[in-house]
N, C-alpha and C. Protein backbone atom coordinates (compact mmCIF):
# COMPACT_ATOMS: atom_id res chain seq x y z
N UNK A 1 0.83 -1.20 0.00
CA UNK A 1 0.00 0.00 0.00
C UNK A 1 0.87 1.25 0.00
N UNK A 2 2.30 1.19 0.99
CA UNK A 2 2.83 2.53 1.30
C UNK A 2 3.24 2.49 -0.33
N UNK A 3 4.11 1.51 -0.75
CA UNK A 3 4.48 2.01 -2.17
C UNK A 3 4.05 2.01 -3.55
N UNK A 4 2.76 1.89 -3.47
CA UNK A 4 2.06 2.46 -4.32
C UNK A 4 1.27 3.77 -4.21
N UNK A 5 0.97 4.16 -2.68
CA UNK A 5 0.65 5.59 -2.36
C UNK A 5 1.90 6.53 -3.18
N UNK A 6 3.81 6.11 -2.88
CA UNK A 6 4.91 6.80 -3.22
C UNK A 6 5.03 6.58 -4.35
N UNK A 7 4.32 5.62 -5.48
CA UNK A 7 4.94 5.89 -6.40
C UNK A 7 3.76 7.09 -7.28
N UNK A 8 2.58 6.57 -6.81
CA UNK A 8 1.60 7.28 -7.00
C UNK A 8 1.74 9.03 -7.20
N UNK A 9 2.60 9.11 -5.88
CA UNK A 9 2.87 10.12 -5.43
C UNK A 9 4.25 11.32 -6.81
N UNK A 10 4.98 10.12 -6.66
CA UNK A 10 6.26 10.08 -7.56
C UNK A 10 6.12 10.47 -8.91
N UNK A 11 4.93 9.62 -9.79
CA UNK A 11 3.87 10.14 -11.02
C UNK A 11 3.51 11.45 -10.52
N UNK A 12 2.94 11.77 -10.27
CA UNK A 12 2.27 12.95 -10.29
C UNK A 12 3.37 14.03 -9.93
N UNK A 13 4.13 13.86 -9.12
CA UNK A 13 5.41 15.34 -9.02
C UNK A 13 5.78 15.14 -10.49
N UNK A 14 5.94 14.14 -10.93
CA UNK A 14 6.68 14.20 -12.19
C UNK A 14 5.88 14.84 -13.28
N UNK A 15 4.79 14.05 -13.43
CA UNK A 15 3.33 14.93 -14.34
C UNK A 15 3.43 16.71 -14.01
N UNK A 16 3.52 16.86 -12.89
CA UNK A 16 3.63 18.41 -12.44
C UNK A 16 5.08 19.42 -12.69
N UNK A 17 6.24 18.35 -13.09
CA UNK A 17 7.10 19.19 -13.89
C UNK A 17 6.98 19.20 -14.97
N UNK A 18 6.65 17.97 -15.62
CA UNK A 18 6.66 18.23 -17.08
C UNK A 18 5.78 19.13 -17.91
N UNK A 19 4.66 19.09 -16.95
CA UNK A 19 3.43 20.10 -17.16
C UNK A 19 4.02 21.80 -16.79
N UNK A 20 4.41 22.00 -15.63
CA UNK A 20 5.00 23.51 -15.43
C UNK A 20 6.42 23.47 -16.54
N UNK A 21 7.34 22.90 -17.20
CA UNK A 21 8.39 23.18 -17.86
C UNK A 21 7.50 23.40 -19.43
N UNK A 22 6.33 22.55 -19.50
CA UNK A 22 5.90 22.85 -20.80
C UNK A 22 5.11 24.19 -20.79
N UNK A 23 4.38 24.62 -20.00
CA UNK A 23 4.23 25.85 -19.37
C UNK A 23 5.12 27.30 -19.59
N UNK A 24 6.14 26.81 -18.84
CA UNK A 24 7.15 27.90 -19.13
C UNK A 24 7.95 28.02 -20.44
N UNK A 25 8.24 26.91 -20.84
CA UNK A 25 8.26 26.61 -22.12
C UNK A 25 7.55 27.82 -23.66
N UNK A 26 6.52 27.87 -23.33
CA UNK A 26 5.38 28.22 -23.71
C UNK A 26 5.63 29.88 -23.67
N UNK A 27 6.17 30.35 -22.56
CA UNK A 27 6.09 31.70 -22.35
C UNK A 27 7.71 32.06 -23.07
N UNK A 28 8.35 31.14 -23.16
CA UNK A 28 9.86 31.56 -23.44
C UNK A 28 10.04 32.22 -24.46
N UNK A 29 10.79 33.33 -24.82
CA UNK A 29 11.01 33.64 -26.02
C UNK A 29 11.32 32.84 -27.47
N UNK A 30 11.04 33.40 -28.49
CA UNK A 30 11.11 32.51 -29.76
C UNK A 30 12.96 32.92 -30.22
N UNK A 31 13.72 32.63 -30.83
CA UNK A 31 15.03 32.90 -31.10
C UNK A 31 15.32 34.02 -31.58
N UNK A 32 14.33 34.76 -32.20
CA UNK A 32 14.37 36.40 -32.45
C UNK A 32 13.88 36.84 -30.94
N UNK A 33 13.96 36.71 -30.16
CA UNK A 33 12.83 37.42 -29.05
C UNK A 33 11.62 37.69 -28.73
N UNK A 34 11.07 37.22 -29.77
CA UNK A 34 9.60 37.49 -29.88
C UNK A 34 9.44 36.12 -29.50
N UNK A 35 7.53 36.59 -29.18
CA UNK A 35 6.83 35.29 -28.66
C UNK A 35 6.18 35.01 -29.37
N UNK A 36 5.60 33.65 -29.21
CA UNK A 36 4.45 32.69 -30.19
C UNK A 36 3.45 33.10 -30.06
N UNK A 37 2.36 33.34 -31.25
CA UNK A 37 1.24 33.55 -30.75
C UNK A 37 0.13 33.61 -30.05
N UNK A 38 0.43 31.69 -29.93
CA UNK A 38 -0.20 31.73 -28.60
C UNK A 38 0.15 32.16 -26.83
N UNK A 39 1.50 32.64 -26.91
CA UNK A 39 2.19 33.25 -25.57
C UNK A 39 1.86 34.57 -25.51
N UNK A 40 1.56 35.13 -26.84
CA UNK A 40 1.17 36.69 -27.06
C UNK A 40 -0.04 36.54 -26.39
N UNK A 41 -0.93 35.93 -26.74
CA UNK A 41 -2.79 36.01 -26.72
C UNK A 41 -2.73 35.53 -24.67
N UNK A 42 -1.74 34.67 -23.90
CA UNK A 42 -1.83 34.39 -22.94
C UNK A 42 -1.55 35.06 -21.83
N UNK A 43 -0.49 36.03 -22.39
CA UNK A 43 0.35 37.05 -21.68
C UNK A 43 -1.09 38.56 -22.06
N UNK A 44 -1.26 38.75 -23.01
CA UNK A 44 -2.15 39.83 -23.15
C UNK A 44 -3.10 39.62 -22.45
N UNK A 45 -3.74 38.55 -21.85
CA UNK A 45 -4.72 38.01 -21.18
C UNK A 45 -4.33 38.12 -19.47
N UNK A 46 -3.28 37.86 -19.45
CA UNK A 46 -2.56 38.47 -17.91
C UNK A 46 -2.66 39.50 -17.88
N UNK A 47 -2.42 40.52 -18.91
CA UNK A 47 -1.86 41.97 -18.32
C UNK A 47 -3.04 42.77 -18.70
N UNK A 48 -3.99 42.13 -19.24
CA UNK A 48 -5.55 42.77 -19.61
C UNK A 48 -5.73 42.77 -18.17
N UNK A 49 -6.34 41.55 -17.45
CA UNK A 49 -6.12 40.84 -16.04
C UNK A 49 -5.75 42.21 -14.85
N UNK A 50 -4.27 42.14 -14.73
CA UNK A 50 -3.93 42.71 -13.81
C UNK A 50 -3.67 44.35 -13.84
N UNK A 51 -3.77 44.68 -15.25
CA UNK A 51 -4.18 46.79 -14.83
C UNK A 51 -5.69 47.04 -15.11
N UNK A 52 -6.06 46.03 -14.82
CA UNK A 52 -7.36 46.47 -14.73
C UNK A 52 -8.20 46.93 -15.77
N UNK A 53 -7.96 46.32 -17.13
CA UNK A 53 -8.83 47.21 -18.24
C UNK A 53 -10.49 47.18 -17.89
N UNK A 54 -11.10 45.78 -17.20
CA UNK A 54 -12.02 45.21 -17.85
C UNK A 54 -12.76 46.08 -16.50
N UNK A 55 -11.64 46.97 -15.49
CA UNK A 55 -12.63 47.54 -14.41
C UNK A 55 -13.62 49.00 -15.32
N UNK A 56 -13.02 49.56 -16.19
CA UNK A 56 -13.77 50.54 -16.94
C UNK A 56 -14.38 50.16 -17.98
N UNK A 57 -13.95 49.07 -18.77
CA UNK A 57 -14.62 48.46 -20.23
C UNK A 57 -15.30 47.72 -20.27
N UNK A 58 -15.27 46.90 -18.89
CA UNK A 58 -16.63 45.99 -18.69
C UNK A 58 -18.01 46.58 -18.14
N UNK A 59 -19.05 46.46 -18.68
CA UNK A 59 -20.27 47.13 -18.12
C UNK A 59 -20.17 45.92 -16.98
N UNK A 60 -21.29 46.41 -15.64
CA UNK A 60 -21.57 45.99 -14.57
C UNK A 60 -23.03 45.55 -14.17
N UNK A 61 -23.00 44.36 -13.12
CA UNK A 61 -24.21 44.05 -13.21
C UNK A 61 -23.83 43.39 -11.47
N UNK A 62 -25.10 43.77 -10.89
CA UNK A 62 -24.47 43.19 -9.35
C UNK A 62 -24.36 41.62 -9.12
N UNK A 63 -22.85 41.33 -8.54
CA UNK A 63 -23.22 40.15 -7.50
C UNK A 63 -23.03 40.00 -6.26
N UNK A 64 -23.16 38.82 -5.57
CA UNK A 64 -22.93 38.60 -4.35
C UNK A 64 -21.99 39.34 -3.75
N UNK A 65 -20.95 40.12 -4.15
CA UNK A 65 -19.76 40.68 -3.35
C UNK A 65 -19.82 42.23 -4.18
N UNK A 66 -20.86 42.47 -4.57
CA UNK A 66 -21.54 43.93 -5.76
C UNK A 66 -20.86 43.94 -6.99
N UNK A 67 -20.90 45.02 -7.64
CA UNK A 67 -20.90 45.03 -8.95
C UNK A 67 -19.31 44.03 -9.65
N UNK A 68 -19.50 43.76 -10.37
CA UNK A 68 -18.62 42.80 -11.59
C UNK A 68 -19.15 42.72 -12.64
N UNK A 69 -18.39 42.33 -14.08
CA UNK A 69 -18.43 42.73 -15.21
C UNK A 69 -19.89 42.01 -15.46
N UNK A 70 -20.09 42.08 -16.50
CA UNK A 70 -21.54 41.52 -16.93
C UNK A 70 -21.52 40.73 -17.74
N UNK A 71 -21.57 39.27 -17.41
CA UNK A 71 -21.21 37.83 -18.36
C UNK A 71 -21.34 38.26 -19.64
N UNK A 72 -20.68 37.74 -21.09
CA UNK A 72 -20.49 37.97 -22.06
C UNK A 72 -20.74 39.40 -22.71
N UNK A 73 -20.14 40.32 -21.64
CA UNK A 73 -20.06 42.14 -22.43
C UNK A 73 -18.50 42.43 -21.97
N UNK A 74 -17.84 41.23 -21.24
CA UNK A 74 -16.25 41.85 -21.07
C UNK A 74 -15.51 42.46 -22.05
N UNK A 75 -15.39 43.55 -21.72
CA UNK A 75 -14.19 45.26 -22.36
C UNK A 75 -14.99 45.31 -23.22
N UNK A 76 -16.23 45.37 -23.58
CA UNK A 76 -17.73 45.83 -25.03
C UNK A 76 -17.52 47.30 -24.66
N UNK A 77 -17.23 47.69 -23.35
CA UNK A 77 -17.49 49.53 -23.71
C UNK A 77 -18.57 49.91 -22.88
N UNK A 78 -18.88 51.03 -23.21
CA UNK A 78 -20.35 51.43 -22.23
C UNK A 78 -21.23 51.05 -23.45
N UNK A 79 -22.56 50.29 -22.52
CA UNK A 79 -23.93 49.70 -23.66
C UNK A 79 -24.45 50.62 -24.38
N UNK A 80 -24.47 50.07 -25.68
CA UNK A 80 -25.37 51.57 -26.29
C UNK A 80 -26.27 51.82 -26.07
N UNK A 81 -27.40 50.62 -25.45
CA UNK A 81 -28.68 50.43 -24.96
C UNK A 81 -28.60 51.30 -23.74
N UNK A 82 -27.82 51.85 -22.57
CA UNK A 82 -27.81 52.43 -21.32
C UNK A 82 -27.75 53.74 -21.46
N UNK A 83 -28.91 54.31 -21.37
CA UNK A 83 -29.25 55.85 -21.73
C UNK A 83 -28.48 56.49 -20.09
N UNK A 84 -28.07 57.50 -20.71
CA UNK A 84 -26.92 58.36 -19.72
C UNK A 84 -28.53 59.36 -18.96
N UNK A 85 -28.51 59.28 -17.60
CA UNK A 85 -29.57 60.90 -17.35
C UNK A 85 -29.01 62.09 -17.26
N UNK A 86 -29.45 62.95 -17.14
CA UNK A 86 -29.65 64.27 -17.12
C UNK A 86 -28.10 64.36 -16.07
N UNK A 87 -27.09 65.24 -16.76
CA UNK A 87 -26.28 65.57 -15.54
C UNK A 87 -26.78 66.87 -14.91
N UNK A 88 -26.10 66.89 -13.30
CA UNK A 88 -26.60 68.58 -12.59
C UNK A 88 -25.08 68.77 -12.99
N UNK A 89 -24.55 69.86 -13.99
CA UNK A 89 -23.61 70.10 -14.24
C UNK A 89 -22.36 71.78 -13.04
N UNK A 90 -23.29 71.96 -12.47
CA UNK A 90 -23.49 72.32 -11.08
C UNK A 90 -22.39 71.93 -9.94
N UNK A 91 -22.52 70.29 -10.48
CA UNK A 91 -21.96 69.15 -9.52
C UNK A 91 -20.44 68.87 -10.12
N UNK A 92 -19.93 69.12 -11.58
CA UNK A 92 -18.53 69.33 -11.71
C UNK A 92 -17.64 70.15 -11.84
N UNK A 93 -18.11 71.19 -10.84
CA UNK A 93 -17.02 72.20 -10.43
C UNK A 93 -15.94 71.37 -9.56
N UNK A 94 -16.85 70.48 -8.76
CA UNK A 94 -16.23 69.59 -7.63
C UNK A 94 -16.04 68.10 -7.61
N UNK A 95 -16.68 67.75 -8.70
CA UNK A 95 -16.72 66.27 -8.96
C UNK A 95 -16.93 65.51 -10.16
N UNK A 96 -16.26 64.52 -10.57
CA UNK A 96 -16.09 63.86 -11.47
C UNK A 96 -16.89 62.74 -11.09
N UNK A 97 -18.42 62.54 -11.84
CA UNK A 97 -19.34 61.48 -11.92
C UNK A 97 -19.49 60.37 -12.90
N UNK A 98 -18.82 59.26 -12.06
CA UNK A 98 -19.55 57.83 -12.68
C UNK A 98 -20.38 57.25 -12.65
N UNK A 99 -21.22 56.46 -13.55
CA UNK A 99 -22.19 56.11 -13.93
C UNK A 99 -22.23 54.64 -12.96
N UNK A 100 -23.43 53.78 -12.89
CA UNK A 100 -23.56 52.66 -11.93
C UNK A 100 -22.38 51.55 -12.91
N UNK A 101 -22.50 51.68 -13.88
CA UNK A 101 -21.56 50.44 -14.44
C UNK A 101 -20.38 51.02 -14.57
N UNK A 102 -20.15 52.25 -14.11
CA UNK A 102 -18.40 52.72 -14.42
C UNK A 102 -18.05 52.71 -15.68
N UNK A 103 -18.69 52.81 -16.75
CA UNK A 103 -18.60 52.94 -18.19
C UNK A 103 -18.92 54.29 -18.82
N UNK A 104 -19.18 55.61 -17.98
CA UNK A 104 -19.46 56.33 -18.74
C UNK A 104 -19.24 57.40 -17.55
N UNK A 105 -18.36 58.54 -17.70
CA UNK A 105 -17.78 59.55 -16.79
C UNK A 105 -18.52 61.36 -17.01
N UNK A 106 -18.63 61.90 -16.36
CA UNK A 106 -18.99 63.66 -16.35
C UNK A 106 -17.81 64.08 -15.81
N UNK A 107 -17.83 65.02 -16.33
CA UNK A 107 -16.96 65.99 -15.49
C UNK A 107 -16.43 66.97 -16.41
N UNK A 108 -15.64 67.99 -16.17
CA UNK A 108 -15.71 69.33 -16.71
C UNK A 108 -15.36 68.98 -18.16
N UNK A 109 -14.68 67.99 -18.87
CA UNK A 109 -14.19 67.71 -20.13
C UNK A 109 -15.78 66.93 -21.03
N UNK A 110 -16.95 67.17 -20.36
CA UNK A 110 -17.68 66.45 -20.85
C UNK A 110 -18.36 64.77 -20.40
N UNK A 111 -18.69 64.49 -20.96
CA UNK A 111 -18.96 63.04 -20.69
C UNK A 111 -18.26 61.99 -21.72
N UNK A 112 -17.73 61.09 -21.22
CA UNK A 112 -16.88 60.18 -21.48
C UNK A 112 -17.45 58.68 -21.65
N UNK A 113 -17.12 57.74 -22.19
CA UNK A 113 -17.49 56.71 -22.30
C UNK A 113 -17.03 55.67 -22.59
N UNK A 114 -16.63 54.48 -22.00
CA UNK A 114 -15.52 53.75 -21.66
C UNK A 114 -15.41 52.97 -23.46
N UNK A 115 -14.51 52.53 -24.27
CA UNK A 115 -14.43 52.03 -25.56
C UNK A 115 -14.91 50.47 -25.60
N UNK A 116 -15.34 50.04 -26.61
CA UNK A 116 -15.14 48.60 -26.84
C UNK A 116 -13.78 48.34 -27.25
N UNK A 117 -13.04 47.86 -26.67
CA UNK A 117 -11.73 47.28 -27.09
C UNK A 117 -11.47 46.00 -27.26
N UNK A 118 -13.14 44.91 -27.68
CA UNK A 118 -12.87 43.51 -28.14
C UNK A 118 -12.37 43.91 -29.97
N UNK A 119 -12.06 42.52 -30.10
CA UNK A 119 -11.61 42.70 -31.58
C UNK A 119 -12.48 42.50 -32.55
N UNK A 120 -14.71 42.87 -32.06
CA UNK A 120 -15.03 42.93 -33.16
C UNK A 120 -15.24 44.05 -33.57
N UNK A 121 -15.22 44.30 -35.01
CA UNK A 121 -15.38 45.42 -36.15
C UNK A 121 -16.29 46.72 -35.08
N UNK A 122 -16.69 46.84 -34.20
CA UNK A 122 -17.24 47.90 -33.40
C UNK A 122 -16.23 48.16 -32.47
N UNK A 123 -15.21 47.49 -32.03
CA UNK A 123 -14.43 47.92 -31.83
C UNK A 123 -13.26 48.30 -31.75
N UNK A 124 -11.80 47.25 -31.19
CA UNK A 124 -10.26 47.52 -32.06
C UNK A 124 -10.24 46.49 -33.27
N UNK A 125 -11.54 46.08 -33.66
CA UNK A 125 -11.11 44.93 -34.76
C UNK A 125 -10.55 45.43 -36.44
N UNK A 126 -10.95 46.57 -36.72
CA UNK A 126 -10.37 47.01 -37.60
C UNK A 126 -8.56 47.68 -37.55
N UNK A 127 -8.58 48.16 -36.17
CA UNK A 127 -7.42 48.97 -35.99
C UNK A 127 -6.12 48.04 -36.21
N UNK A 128 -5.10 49.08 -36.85
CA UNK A 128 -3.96 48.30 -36.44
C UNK A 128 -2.76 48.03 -35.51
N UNK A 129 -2.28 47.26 -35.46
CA UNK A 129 -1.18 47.30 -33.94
C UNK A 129 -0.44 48.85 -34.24
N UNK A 130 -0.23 49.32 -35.03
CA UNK A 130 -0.06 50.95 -35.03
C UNK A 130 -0.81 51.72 -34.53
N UNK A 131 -1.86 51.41 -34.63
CA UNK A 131 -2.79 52.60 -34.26
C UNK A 131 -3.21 51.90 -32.90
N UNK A 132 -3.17 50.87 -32.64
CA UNK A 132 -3.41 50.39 -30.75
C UNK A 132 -2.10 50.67 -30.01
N UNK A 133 -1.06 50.73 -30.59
CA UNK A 133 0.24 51.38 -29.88
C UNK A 133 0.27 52.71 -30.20
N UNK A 134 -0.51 54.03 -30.86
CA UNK A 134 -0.52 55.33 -30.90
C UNK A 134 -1.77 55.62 -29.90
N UNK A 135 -2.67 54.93 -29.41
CA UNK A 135 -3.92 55.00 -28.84
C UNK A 135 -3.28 54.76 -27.30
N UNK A 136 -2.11 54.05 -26.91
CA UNK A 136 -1.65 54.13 -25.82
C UNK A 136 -0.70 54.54 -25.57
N UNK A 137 0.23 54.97 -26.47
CA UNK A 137 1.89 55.68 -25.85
C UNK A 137 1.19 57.23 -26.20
N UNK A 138 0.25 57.73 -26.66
CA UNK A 138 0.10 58.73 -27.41
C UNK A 138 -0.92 59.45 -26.89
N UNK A 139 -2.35 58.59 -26.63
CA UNK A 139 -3.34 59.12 -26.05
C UNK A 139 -4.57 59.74 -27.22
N UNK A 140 -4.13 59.14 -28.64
CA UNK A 140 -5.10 59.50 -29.42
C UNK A 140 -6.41 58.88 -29.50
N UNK A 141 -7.22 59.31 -29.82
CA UNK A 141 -8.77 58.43 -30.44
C UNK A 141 -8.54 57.73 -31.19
N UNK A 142 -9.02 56.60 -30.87
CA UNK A 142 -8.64 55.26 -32.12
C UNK A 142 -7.60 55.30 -32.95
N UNK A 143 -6.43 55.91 -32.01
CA UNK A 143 -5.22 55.40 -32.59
C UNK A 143 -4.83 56.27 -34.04
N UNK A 144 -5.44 57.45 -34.29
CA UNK A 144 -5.68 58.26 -35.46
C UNK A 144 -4.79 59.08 -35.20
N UNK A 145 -3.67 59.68 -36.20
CA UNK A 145 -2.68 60.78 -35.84
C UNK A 145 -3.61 61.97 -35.67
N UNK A 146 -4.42 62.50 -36.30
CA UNK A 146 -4.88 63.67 -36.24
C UNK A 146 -6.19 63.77 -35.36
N UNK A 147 -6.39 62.51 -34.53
CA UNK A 147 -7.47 62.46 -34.05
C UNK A 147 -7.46 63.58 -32.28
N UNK A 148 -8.78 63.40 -31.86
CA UNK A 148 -9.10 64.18 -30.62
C UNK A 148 -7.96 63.36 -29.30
N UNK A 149 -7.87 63.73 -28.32
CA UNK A 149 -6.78 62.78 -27.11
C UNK A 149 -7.89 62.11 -26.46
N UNK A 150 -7.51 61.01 -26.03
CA UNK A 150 -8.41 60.41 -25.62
C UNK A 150 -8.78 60.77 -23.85
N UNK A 151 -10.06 60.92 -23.57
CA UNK A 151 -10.47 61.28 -22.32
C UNK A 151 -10.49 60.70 -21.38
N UNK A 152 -10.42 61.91 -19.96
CA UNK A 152 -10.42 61.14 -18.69
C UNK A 152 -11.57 60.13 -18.55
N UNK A 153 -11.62 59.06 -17.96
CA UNK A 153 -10.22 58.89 -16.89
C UNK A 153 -9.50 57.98 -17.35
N UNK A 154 -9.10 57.93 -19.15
CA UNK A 154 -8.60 56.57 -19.46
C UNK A 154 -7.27 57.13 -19.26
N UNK A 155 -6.15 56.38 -18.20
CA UNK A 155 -5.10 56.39 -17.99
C UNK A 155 -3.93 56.14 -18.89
N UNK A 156 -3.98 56.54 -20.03
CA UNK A 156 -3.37 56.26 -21.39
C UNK A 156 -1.80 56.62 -20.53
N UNK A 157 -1.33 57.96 -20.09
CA UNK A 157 -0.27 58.68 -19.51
C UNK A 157 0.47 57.18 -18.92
N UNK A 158 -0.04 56.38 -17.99
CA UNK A 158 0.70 55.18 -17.41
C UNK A 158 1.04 54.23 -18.44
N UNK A 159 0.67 54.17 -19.27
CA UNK A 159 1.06 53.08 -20.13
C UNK A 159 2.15 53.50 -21.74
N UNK A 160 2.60 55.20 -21.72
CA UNK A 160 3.66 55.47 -22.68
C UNK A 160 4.81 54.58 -22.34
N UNK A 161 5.03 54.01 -21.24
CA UNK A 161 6.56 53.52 -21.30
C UNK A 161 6.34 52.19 -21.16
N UNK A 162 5.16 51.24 -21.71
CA UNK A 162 4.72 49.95 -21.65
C UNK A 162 5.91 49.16 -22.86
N UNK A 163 6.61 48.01 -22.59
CA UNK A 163 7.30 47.59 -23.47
C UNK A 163 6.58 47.40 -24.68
N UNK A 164 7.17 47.01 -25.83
CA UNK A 164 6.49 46.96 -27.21
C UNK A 164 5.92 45.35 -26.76
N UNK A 165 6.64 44.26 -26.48
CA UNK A 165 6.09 43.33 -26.31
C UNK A 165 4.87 43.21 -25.41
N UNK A 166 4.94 43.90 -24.41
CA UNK A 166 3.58 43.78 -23.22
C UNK A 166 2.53 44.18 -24.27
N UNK A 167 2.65 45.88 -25.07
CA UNK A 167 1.98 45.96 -25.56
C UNK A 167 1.21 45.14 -26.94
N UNK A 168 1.99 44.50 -27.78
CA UNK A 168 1.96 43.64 -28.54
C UNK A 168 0.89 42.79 -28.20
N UNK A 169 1.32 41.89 -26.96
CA UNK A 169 0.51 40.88 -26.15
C UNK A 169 -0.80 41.60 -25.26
N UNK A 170 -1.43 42.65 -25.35
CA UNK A 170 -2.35 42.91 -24.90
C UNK A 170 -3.35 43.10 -26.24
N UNK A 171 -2.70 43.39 -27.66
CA UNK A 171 -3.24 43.80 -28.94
C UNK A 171 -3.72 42.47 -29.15
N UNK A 172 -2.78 41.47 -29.16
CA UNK A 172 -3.01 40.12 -29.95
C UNK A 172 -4.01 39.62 -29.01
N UNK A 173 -4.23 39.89 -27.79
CA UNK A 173 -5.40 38.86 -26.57
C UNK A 173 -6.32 39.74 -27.32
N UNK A 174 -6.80 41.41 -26.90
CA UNK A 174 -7.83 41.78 -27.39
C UNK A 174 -8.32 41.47 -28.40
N UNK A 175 -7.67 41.21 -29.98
CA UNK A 175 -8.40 40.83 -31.13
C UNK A 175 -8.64 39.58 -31.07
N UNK A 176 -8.53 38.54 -29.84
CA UNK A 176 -9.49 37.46 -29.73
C UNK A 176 -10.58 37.20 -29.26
N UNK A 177 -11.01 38.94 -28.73
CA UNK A 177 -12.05 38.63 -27.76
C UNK A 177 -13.43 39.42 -28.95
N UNK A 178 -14.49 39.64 -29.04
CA UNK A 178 -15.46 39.96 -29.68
C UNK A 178 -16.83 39.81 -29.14
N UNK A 179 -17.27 41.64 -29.04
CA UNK A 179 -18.56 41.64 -28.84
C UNK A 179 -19.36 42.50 -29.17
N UNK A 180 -20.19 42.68 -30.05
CA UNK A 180 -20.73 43.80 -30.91
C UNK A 180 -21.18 45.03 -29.89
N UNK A 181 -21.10 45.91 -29.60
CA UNK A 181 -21.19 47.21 -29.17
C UNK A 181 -20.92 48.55 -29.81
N UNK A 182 -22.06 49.43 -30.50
CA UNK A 182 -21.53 50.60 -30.67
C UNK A 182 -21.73 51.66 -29.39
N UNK A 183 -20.05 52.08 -29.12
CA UNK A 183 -20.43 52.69 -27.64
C UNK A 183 -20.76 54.27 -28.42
N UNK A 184 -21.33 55.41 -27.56
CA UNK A 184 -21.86 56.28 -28.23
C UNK A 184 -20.47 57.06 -28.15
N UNK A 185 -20.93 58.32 -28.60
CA UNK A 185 -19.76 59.41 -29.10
C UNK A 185 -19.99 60.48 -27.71
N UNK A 186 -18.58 60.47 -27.47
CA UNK A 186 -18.41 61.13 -26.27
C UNK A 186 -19.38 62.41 -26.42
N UNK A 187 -19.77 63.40 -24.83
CA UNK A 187 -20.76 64.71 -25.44
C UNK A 187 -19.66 65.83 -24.84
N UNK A 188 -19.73 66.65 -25.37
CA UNK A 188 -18.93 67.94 -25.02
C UNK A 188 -19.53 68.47 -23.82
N UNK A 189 -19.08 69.53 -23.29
CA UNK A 189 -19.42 70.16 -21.96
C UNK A 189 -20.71 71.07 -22.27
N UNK A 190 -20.32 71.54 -23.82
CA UNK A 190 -21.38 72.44 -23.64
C UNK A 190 -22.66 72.00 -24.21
N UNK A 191 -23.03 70.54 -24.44
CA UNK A 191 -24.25 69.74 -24.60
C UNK A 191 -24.51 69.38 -23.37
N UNK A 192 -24.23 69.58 -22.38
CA UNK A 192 -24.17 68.80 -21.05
C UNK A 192 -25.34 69.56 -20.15
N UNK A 193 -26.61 69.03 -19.66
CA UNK A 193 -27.61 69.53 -19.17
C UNK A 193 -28.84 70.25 -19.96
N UNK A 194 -28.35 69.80 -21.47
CA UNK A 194 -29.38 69.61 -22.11
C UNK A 194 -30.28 68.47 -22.18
């Protein structure tokens, strides 16, 4: 019994390196330095993950521990279906107002509205890794040289000194993800309380 519990035991540490070396494996660079596609799409999926895109691009819907993204609308943008109310514009001398799903912002620059950044055609699915690396080292609208800067509170400023690869691998995860959303067109200040 004991040595078949140890060898038992013995299989499985072993199953568990070969499995973590193929793993890491996986993440290792390719002989130019670059990564495999599928390490791009896995790693973009981490670092989507941990700065938090999907806390502004995911619409919200409550659960047990309150609001979290809203099953199949992850990074869609603010809903086009979610009519914005009436701002008291009054209220952004002093404050910058978010909406219940955190997808759509007031404040003195207007009202804002978080992007679809899945990779279908409504949102970065047309763009190119040029224009998703000018949309974040740069701060433009969809990545357009001559376009408007893109608005608070998207933290574009933290992410100019993002490596080309991080960024790379956040381009290649997003154009796997897809979900039809046209988010609306930001409103200027001086439409605001109409």
């Amino acid at each position: 019994m004991k040595k078949s519990v140890l060898f038992s035991c013995a299989i499985s540490f072993g199953l568990a390196i070969v499995v973590s070396c193929n793993d890491q494996q996986a993440q290792e660079p390719l002989a130019d330095g670059s990564l495999s596609a599928d390490s791009l799409v896995k790693r973009g999926e981490y670092l989507v993950t941990v700065i938090g895109c999907g806390d502004c691009h995911s619409p919200k819907v409550m659960g047990p521990q309150g609001p979290m993204p809203a099953p199949g609308l992850e990074l869609s943008g603010h809903p086009a279906s979610l009519p914005i109310p009436k701002v008291d514009t009054s209220e952004l001398r002093s404050w910058a107002l978010f909406n219940h799903s955190n997808t759509a912002v007031a404040g003195p620059w207007g009202v804002s509205f978080a992007a679809n950044i899945t990779g279908d055609s409504t949102g970065i699915g047309a763009w190119t890794e040029a224009q998703f690396f000018r949309a974040m080292r740069e701060g433009k609208y969809k990545g357009l040289e001559n376009s408007r800067p893109l608005l608070p509170p998207m933290p574009w400023m933290n992410y100019t000194r993002m490596k080309d690869i991080d960024l790379k691998s956040i381009y290649a995860y997003l154009k796997t993800t897809g979900v039809k959303n046209v988010v609306p067109a930001a409103i200027p200040p001086t439409a605001l309380g109409k």
